[in-house]
Each structure stands twice: as structure tokens, then as C-alpha cells.
PDB file of N, CA and C in Angstrom:
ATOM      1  N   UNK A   1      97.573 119.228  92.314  1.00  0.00           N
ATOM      2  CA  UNK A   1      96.524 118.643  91.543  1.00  0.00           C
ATOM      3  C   UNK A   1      95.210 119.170  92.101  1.00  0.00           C
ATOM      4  N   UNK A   2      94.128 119.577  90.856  1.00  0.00           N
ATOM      5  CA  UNK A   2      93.003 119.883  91.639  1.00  0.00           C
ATOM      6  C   UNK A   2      91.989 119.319  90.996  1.00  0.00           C
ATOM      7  N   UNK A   3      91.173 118.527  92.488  1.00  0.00           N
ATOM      8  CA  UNK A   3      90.087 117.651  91.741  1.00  0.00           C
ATOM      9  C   UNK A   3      88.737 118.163  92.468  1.00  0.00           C
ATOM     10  N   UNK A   4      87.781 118.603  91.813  1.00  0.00           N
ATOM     11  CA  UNK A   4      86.571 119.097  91.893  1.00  0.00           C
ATOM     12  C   UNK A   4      86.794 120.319  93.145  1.00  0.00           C
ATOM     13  N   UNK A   5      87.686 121.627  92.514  1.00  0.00           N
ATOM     14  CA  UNK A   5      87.832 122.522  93.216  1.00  0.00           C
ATOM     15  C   UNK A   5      88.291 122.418  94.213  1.00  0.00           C
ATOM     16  N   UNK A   6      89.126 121.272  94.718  1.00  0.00           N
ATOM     17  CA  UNK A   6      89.787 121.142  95.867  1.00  0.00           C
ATOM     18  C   UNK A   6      91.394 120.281  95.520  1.00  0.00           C
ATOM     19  N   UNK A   7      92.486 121.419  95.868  1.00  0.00           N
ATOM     20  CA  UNK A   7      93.599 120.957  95.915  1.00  0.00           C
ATOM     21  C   UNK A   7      94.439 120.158  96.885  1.00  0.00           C
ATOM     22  N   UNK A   8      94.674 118.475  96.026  1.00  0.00           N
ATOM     23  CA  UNK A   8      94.862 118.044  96.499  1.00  0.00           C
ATOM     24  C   UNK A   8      96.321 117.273  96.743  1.00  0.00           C
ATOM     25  N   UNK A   9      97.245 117.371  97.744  1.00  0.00           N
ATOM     26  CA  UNK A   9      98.298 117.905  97.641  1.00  0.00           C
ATOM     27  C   UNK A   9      98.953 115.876  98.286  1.00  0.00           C
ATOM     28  N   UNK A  10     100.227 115.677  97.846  1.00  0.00           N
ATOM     29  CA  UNK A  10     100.369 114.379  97.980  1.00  0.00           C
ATOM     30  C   UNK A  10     102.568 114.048  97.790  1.00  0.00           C
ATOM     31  N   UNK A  11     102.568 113.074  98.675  1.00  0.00           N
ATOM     32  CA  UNK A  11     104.003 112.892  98.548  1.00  0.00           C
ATOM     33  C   UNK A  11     104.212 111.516  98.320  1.00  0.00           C
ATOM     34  N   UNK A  12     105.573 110.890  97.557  1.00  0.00           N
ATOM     35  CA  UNK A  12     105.505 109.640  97.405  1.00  0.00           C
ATOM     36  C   UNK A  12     106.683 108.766  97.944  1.00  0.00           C
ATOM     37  N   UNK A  13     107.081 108.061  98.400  1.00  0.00           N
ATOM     38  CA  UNK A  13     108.299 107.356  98.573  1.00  0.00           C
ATOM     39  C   UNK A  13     108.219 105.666  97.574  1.00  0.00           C
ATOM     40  N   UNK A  14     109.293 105.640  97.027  1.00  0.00           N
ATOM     41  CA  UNK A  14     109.724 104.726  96.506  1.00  0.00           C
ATOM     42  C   UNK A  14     110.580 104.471  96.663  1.00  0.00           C
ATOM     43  N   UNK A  15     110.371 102.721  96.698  1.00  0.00           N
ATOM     44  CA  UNK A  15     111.791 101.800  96.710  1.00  0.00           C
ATOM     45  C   UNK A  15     111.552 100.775  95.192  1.00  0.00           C
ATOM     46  N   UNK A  16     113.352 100.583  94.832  1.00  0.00           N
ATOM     47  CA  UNK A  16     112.931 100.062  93.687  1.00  0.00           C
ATOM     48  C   UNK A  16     114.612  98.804  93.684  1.00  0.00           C
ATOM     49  N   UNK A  17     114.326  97.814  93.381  1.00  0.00           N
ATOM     50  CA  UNK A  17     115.082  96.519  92.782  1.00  0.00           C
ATOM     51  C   UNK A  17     115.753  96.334  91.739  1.00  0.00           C
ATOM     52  N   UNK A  18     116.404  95.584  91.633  1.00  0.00           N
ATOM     53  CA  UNK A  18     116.712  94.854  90.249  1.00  0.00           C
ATOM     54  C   UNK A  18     116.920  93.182  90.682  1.00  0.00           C
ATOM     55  N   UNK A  19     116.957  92.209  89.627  1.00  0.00           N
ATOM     56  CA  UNK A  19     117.107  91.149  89.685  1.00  0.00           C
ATOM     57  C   UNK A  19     118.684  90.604  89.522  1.00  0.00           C
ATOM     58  N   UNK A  20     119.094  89.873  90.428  1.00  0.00           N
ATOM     59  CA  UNK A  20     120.566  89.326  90.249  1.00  0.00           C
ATOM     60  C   UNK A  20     120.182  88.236  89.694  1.00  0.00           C
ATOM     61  N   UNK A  21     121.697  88.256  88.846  1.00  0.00           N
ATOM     62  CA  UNK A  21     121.911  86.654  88.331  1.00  0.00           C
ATOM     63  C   UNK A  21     122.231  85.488  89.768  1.00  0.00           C
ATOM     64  N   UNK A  22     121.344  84.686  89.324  1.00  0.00           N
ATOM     65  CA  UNK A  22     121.401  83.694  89.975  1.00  0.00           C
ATOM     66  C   UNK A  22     120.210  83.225  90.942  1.00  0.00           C
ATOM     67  N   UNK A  23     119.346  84.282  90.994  1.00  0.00           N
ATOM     68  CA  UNK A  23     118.237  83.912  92.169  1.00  0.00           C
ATOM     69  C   UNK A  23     117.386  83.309  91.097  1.00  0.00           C
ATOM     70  N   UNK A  24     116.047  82.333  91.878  1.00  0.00           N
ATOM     71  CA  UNK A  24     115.454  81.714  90.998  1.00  0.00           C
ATOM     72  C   UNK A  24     113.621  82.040  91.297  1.00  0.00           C
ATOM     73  N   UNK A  25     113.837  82.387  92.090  1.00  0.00           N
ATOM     74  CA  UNK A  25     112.378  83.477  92.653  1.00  0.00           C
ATOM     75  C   UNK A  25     112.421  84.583  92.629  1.00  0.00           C
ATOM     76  N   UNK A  26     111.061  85.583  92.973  1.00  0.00           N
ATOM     77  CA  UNK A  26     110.702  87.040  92.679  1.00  0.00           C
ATOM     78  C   UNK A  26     111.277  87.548  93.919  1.00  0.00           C
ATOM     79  N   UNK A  27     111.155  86.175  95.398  1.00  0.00           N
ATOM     80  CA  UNK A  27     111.233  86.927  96.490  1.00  0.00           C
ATOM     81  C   UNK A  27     112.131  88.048  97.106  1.00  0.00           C
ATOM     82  N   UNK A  28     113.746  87.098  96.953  1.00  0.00           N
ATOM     83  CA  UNK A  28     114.203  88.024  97.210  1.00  0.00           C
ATOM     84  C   UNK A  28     114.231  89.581  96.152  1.00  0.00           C
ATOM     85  N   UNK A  29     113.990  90.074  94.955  1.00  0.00           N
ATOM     86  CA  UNK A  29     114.095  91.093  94.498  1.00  0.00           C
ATOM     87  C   UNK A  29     112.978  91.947  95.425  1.00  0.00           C
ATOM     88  N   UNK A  30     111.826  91.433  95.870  1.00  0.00           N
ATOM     89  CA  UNK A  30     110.534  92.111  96.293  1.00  0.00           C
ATOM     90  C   UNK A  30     111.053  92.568  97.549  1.00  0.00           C
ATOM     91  N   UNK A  31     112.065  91.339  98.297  1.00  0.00           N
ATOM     92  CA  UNK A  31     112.379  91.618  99.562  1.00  0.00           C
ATOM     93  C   UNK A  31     113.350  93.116  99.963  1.00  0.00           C
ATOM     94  N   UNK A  32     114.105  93.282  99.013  1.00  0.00           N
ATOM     95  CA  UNK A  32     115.059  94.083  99.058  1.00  0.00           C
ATOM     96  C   UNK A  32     114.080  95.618  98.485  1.00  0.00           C
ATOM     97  N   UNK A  33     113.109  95.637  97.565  1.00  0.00           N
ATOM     98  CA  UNK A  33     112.591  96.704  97.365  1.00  0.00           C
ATOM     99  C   UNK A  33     112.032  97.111  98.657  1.00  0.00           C
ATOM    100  N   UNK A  34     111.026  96.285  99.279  1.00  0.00           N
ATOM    101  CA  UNK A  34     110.801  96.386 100.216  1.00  0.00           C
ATOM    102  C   UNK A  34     111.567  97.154 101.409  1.00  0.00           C
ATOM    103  N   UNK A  35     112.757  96.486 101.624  1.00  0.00           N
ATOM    104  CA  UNK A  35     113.409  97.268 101.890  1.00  0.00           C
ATOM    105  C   UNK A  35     114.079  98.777 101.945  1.00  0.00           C
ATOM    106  N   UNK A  36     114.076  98.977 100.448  1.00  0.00           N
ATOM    107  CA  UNK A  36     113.977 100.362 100.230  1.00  0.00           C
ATOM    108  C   UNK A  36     112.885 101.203 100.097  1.00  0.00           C
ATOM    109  N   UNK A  37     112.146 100.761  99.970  1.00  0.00           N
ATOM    110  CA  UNK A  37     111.132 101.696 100.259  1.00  0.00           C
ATOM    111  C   UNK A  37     110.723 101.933 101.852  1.00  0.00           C
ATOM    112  N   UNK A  38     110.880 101.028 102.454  1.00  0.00           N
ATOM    113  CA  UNK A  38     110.760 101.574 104.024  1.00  0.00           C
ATOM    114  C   UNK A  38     112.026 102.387 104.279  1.00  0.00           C
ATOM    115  N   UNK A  39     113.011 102.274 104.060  1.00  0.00           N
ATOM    116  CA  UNK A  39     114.572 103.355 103.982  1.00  0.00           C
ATOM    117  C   UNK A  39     114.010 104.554 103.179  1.00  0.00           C
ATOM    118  N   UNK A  40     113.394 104.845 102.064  1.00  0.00           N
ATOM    119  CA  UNK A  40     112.817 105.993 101.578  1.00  0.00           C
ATOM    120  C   UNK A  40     111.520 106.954 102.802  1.00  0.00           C
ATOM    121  N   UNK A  41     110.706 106.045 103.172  1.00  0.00           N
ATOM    122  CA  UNK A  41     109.985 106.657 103.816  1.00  0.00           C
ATOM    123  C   UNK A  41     110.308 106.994 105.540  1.00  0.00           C
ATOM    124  N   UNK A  42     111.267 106.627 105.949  1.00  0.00           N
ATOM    125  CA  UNK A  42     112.422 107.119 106.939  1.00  0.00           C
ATOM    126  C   UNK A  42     112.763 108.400 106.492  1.00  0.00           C
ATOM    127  N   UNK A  43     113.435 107.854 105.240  1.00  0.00           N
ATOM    128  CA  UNK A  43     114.386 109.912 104.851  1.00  0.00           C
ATOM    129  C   UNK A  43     113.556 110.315 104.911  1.00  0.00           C
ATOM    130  N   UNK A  44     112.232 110.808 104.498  1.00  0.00           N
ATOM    131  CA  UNK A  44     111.352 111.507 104.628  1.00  0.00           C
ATOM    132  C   UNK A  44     110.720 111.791 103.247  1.00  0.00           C
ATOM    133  N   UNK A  45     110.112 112.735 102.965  1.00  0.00           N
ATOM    134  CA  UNK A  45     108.912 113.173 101.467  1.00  0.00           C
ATOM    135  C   UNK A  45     109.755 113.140 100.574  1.00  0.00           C
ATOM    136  N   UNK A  46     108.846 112.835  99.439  1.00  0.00           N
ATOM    137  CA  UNK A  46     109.797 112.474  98.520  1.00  0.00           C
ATOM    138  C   UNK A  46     111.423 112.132  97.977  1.00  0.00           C
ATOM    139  N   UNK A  47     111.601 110.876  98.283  1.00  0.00           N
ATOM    140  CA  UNK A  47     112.505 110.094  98.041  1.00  0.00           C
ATOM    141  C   UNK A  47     112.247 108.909  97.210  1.00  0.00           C
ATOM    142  N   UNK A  48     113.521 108.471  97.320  1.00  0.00           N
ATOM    143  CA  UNK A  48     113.476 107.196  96.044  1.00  0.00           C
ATOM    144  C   UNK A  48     115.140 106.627  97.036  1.00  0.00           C
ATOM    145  N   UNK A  49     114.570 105.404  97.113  1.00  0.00           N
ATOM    146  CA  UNK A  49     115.707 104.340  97.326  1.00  0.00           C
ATOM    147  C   UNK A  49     116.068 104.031  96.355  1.00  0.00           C
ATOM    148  N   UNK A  50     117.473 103.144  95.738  1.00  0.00           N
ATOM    149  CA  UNK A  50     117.527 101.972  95.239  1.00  0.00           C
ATOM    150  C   UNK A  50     118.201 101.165  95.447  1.00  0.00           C
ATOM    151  N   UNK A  51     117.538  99.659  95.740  1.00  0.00           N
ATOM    152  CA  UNK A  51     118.448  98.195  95.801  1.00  0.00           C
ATOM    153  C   UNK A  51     119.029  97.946  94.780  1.00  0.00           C
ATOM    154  N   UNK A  52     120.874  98.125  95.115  1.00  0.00           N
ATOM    155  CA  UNK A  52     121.507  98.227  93.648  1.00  0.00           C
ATOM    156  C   UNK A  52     122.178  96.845  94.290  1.00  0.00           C
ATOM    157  N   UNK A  53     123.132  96.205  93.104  1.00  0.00           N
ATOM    158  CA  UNK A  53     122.819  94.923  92.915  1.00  0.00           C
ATOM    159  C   UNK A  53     124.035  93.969  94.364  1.00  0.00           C
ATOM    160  N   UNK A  54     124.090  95.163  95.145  1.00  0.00           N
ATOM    161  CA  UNK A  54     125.241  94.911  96.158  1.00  0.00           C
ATOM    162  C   UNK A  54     124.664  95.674  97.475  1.00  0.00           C
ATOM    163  N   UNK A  55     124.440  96.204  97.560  1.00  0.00           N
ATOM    164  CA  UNK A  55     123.793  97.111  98.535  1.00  0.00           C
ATOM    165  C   UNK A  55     122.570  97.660  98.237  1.00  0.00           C
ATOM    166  N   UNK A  56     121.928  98.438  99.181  1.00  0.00           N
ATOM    167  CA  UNK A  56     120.895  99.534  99.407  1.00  0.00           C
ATOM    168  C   UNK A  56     121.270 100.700  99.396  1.00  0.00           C
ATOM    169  N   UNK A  57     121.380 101.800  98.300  1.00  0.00           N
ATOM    170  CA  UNK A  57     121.623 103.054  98.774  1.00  0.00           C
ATOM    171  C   UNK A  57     121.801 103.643  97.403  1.00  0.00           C
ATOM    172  N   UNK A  58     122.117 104.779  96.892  1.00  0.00           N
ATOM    173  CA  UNK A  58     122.001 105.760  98.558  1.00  0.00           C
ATOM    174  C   UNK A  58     120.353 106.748  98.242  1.00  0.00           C
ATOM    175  N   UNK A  59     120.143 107.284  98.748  1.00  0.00           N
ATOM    176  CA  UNK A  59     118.695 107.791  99.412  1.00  0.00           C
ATOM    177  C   UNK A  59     118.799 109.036  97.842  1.00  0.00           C
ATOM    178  N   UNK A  60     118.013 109.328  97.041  1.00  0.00           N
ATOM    179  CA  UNK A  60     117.862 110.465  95.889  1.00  0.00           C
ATOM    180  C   UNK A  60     116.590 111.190  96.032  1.00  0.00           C
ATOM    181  N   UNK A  61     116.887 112.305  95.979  1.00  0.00           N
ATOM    182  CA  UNK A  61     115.407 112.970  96.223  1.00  0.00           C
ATOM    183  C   UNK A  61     114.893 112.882  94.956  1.00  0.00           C
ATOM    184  N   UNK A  62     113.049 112.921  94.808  1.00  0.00           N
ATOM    185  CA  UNK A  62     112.506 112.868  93.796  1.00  0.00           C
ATOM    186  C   UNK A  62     111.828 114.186  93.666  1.00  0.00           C
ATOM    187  N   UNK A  63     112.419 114.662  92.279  1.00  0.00           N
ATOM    188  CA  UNK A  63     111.736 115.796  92.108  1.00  0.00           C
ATOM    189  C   UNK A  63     110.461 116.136  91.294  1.00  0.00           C
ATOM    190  N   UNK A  64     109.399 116.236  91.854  1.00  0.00           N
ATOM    191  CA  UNK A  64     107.963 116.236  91.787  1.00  0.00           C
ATOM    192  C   UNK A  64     107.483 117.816  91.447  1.00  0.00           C
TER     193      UNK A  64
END
């Protein structure tokens, strides 16, 4: 990306949730993204976690 003649270069990690049946708050879904996204930014540049509805995993690179 180049913004006012200067390229500016950037990486992202994401973690991402879903909601189970049965919880009755946001927390735990936030908690578990949370989770993956600190597990994404471990693997390293660009990644993508996801909290699937049993586990955390597995680690996907994002292609940018």
C-alpha cells in the first residue's frame, strides 16, 4: 500500500469464534477468539486461527 509516496507495508493475525448452543453471554465466544488470536500471533505473520466449536485449531495461513 502506498500512502503519500511512502510504502507502507503491514501484517495481520487473526483469531476468530463462533457461538455454541447453549452459552448465554458474549464472554465466553470473545474468550476463545481471544484465544486464537494470541495462537495466531505466536505462529507468526499472517495467520488466522479458528475457535471451532470443540477446539482451537488448526493455525491457516492468510493469503494477503
Amino acid at each position: 500500500m502506498v500512502l503519500e509516496n511512502t510504502e507502507l507495508r503491514f501484517t495481520t493475525s487473526i483469531g476468530t469464534s463462533q457461538w455454541r448452543p447453549g452459552e448465554d453471554t458474549i464472554k465466553p465466544v470473545l474468550q476463545r477468539a481471544a484465544e486464537a488470536f494470541y495462537q495466531a500471533k505466536r505462529a507468526g505473520r499472517n495467520k488466522v486461527v479458528v475457535a471451532y466449536a470443540t477446539r482451537v485449531g488448526p493455525i491457516k495461513q492468510l493469503r494477503v
